[in-house]
N, C-alpha and C. Protein backbone atom coordinates (compact mmCIF):
# COMPACT_ATOMS: atom_id res chain seq x y z
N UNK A 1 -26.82 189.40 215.58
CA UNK A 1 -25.51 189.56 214.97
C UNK A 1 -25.62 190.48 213.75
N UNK A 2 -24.66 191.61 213.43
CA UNK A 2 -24.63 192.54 212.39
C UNK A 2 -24.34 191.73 211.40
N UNK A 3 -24.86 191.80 209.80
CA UNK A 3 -23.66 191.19 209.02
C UNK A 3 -22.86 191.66 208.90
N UNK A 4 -22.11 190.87 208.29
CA UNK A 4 -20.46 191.45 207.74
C UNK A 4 -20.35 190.94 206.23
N UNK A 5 -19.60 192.22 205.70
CA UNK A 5 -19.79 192.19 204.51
C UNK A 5 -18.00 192.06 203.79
N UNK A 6 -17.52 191.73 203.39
CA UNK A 6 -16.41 191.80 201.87
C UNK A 6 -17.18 192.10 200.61
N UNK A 7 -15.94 192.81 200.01
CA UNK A 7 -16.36 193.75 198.58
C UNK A 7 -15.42 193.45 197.88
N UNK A 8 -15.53 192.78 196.32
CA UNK A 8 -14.65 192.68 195.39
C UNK A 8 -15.04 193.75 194.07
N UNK A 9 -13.93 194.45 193.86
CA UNK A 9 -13.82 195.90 193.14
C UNK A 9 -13.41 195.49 191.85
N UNK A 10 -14.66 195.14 191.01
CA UNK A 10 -14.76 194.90 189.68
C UNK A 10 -13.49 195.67 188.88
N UNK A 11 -13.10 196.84 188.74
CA UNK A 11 -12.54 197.57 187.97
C UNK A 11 -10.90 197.45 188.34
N UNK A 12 -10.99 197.46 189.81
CA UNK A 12 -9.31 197.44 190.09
C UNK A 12 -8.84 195.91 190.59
N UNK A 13 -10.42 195.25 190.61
CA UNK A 13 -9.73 194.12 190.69
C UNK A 13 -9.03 193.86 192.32
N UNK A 14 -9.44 194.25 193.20
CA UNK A 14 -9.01 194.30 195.03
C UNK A 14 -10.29 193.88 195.79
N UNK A 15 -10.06 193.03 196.69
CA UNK A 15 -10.63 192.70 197.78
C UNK A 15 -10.80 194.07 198.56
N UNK A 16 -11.97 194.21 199.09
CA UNK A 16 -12.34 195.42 199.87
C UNK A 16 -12.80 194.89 201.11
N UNK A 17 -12.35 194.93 202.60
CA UNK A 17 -13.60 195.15 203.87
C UNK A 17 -14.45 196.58 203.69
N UNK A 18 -15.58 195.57 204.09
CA UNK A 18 -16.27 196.94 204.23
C UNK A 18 -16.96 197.01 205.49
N UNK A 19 -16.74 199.06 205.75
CA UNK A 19 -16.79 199.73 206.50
C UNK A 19 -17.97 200.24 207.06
N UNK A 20 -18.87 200.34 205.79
CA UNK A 20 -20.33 200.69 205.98
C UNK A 20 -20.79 200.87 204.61
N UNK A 21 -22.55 200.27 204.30
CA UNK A 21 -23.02 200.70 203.54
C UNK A 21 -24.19 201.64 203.78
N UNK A 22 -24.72 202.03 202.44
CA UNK A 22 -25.74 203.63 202.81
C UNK A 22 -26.83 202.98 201.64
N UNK A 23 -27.99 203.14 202.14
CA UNK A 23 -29.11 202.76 201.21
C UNK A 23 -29.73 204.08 201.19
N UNK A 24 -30.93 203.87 200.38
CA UNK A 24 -31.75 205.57 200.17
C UNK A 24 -33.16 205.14 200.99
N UNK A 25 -33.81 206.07 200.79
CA UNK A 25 -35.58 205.61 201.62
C UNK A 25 -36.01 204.60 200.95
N UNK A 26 -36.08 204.77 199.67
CA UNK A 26 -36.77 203.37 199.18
C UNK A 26 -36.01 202.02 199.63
N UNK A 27 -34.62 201.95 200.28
CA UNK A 27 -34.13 201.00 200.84
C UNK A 27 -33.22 200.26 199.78
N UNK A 28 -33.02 200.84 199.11
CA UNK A 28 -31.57 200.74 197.52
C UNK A 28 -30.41 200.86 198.10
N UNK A 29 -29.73 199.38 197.94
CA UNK A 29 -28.75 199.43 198.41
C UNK A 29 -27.68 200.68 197.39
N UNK A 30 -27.17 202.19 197.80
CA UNK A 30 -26.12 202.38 196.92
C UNK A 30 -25.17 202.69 197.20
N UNK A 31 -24.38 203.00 197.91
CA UNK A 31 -22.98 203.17 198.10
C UNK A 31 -22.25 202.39 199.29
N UNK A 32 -21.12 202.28 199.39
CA UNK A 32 -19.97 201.07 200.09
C UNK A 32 -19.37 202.13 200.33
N UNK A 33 -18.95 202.27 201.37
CA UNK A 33 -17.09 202.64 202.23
C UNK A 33 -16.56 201.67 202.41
N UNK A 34 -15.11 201.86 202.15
CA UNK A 34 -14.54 200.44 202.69
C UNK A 34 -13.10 201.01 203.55
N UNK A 35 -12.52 200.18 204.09
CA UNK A 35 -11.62 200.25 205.15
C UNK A 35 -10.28 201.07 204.72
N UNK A 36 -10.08 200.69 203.40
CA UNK A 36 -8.93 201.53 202.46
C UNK A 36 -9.01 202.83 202.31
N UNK A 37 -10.52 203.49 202.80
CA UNK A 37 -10.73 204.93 202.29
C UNK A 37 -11.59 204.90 201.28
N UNK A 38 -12.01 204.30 200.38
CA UNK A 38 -12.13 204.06 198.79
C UNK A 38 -14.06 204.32 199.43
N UNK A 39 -14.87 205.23 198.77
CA UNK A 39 -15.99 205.05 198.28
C UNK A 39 -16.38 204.71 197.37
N UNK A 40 -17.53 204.14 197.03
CA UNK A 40 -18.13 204.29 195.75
C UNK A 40 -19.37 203.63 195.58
N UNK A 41 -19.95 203.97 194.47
CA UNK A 41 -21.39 203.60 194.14
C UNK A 41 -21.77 201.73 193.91
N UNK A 42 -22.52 200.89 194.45
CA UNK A 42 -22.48 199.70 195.17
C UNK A 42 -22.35 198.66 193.81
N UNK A 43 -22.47 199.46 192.82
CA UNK A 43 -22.57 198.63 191.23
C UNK A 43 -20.96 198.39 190.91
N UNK A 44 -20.15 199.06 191.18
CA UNK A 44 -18.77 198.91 190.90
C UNK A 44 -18.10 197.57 191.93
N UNK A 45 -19.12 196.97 192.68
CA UNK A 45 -17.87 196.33 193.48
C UNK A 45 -19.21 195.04 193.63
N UNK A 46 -18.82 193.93 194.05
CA UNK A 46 -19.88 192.72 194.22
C UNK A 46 -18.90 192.43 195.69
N UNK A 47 -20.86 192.27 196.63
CA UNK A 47 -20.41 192.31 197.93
C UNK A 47 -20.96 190.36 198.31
N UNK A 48 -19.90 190.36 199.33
CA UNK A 48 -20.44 189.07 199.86
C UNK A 48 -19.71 188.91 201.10
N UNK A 49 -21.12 188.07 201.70
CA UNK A 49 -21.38 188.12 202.98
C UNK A 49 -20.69 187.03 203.61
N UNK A 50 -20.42 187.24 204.87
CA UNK A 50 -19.32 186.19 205.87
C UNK A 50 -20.47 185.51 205.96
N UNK A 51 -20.03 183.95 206.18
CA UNK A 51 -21.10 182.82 206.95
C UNK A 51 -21.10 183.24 208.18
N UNK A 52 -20.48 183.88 209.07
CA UNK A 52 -20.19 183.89 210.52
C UNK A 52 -19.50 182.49 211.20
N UNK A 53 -18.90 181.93 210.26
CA UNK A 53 -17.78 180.85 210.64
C UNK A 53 -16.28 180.99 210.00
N UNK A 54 -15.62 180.32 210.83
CA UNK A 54 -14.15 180.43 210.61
C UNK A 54 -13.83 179.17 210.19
N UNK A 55 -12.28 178.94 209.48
CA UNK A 55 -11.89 177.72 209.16
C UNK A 55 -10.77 176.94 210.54
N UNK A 56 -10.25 175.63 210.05
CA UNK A 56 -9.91 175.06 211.08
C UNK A 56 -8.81 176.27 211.43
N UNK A 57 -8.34 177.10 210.39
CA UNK A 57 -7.01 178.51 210.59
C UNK A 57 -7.06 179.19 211.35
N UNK A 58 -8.86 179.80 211.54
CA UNK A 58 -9.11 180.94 211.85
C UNK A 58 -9.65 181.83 210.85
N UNK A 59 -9.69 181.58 209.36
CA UNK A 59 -9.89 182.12 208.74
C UNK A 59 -11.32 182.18 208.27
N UNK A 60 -11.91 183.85 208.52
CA UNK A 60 -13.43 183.84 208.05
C UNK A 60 -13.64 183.17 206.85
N UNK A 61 -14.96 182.73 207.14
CA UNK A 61 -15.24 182.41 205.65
C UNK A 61 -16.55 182.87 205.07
N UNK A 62 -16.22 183.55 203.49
CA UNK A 62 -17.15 184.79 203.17
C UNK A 62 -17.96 183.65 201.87
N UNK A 63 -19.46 184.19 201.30
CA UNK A 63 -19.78 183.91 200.33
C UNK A 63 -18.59 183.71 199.43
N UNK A 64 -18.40 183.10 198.18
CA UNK A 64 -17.33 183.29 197.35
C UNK A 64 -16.17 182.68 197.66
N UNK A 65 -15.68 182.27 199.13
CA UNK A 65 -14.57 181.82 199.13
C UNK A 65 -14.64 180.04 198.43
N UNK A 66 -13.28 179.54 198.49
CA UNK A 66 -12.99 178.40 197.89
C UNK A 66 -12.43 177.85 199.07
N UNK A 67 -13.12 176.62 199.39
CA UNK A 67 -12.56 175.54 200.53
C UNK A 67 -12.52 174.45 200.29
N UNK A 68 -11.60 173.43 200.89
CA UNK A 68 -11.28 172.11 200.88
C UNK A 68 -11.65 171.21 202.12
N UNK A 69 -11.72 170.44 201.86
CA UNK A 69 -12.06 169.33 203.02
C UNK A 69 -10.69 168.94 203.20
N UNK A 70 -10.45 168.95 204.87
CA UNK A 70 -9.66 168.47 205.84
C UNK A 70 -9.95 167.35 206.04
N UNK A 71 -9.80 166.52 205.78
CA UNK A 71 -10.10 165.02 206.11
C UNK A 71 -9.61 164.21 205.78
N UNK A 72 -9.69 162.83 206.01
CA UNK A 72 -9.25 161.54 205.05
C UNK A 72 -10.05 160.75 204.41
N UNK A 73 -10.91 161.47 203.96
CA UNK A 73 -12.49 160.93 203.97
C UNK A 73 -12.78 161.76 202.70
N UNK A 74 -13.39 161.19 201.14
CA UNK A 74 -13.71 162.21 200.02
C UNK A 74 -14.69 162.66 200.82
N UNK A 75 -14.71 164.13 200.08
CA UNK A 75 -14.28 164.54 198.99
C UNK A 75 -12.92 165.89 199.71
N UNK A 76 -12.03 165.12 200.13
CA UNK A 76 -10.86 165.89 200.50
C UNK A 76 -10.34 166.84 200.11
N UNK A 77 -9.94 165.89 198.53
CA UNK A 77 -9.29 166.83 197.52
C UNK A 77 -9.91 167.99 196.55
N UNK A 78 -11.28 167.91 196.37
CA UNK A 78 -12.24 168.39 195.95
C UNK A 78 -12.43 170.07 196.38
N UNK A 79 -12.35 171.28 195.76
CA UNK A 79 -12.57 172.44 196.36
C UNK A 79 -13.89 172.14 195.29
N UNK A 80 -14.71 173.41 196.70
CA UNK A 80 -16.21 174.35 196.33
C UNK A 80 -16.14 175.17 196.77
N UNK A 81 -17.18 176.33 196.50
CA UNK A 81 -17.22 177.44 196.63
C UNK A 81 -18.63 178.07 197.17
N UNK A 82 -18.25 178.38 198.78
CA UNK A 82 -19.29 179.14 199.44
C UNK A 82 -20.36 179.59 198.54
N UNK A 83 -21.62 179.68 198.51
CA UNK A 83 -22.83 179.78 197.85
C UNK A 83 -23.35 180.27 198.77
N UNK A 84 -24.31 181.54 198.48
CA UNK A 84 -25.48 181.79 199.51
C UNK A 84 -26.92 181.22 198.63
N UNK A 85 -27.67 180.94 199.15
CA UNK A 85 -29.12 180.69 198.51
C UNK A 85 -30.01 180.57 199.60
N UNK A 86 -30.64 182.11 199.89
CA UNK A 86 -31.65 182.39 200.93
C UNK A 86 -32.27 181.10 201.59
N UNK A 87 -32.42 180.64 202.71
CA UNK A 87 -31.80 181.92 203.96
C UNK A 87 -30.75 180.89 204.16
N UNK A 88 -29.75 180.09 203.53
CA UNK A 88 -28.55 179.77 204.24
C UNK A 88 -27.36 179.85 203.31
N UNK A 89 -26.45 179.56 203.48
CA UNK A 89 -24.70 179.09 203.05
C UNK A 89 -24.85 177.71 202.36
N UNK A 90 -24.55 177.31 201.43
CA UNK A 90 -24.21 176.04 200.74
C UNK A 90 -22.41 175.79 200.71
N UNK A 91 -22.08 174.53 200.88
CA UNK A 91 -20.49 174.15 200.56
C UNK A 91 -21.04 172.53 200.55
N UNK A 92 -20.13 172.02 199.38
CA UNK A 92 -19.98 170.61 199.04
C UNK A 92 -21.32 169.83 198.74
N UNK A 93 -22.62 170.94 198.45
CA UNK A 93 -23.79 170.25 198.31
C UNK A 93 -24.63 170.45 199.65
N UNK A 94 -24.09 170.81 200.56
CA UNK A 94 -24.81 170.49 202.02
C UNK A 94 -25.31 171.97 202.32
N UNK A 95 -25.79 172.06 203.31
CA UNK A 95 -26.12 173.74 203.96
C UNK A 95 -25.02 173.42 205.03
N UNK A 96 -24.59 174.86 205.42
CA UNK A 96 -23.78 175.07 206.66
C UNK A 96 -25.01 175.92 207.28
N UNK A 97 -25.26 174.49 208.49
CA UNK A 97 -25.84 175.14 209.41
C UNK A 97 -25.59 175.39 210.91
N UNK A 98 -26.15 176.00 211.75
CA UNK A 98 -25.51 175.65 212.80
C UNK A 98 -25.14 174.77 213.87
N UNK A 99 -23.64 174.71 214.13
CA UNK A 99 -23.40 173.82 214.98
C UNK A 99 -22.70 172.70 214.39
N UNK A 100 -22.66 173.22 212.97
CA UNK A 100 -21.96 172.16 211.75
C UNK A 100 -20.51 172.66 212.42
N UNK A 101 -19.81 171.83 212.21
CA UNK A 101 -18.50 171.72 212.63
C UNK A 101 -17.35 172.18 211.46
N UNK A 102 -17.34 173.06 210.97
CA UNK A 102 -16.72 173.86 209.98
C UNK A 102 -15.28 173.83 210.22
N UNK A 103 -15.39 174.16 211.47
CA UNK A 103 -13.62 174.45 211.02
C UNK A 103 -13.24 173.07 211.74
N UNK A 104 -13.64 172.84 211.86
CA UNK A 104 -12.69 171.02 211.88
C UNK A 104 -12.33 170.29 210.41
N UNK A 105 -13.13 170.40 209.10
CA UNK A 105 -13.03 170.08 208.63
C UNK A 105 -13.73 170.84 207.05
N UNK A 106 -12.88 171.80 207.12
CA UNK A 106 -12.67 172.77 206.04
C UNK A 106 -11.43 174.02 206.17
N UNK A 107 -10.97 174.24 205.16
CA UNK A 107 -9.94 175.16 204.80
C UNK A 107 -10.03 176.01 203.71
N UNK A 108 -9.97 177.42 204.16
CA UNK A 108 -10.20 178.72 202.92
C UNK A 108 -9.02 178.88 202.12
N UNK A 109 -8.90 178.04 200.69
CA UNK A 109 -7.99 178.32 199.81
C UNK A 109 -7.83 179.35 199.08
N UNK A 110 -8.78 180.14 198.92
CA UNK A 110 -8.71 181.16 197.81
C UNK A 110 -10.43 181.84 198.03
N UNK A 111 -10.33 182.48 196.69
CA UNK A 111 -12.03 182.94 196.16
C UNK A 111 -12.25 182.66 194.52
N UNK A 112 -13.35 182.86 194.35
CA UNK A 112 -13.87 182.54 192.82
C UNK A 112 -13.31 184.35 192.69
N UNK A 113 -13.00 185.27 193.07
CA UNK A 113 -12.36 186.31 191.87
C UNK A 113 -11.06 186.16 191.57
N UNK A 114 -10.39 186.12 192.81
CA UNK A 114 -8.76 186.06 192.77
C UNK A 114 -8.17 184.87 192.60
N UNK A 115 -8.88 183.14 192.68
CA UNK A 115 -8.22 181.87 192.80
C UNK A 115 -9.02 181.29 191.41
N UNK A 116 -10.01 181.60 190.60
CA UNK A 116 -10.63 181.01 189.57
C UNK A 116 -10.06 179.66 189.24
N UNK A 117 -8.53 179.53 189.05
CA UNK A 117 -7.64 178.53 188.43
C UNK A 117 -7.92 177.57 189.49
N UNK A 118 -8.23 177.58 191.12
CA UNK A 118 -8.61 176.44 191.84
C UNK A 118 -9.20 175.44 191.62
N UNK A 119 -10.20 176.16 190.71
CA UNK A 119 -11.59 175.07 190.55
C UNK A 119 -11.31 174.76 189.05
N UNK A 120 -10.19 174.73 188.51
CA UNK A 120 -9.96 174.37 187.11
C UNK A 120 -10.20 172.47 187.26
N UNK A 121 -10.88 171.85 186.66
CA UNK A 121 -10.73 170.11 186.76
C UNK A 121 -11.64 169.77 188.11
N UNK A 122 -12.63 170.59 188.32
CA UNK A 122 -12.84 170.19 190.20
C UNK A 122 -14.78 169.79 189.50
């Protein structure tokens, strides 16, 4: 599986897909294309990576996003926020691994750039 990447654009402040990145020989990650047209050098934007799972919506879910538990069962009401920490995905303390049942019982509310106020009291 390729990864897949999202880009949040420090300066303007926009969610970016991205299109492709370009490293050099020494293997430096530096520049992003993204789907808008927009280039630029890989320091201006913080990238994060899809788990390769969806929510019960349909909705990917990337490093950074903010999810809730679907359930009737704590911690329901409780949002966290996708974590990577080599080599897996963290949410609610646990690893998402495979075959974990994600979208039965999680929902993508937001992200830590654009939803910060989610996790206000959490």
């Amino acid at each position: 599986m390729i990864p897949k990447f999202r880009a949040w654009h420090k300066k303007d402040k926009e969610m970016l897909d991205v299109q492709s990145l370009e490293w050099n020989r020494n293997k430096d990650l530096l520049y992003g294309s993204f789907w808008s047209g927009l280039s630029c050098p890989i320091e201006r934007v913080i990238l994060m990576l899809s788990t390769g799972r969806k929510d019960k919506n349909g909705t990917e879910i990337f490093e950074g996003d903010i999810v809730v538990h679907d359930s009737e069962k704590p911690p329901f009401s409780k949002a966290c926020v996708i974590t990577w920490d080599a080599p897996q995905f963290w949410w609610f303390g646990s690893p998402i691994r495979t075959g974990r049942p994600t979208q039965s019982i999680s929902i993508v509310i937001g992200n830590i750039h654009e939803n910060k106020e989610l996790l206000d009291g959490q």
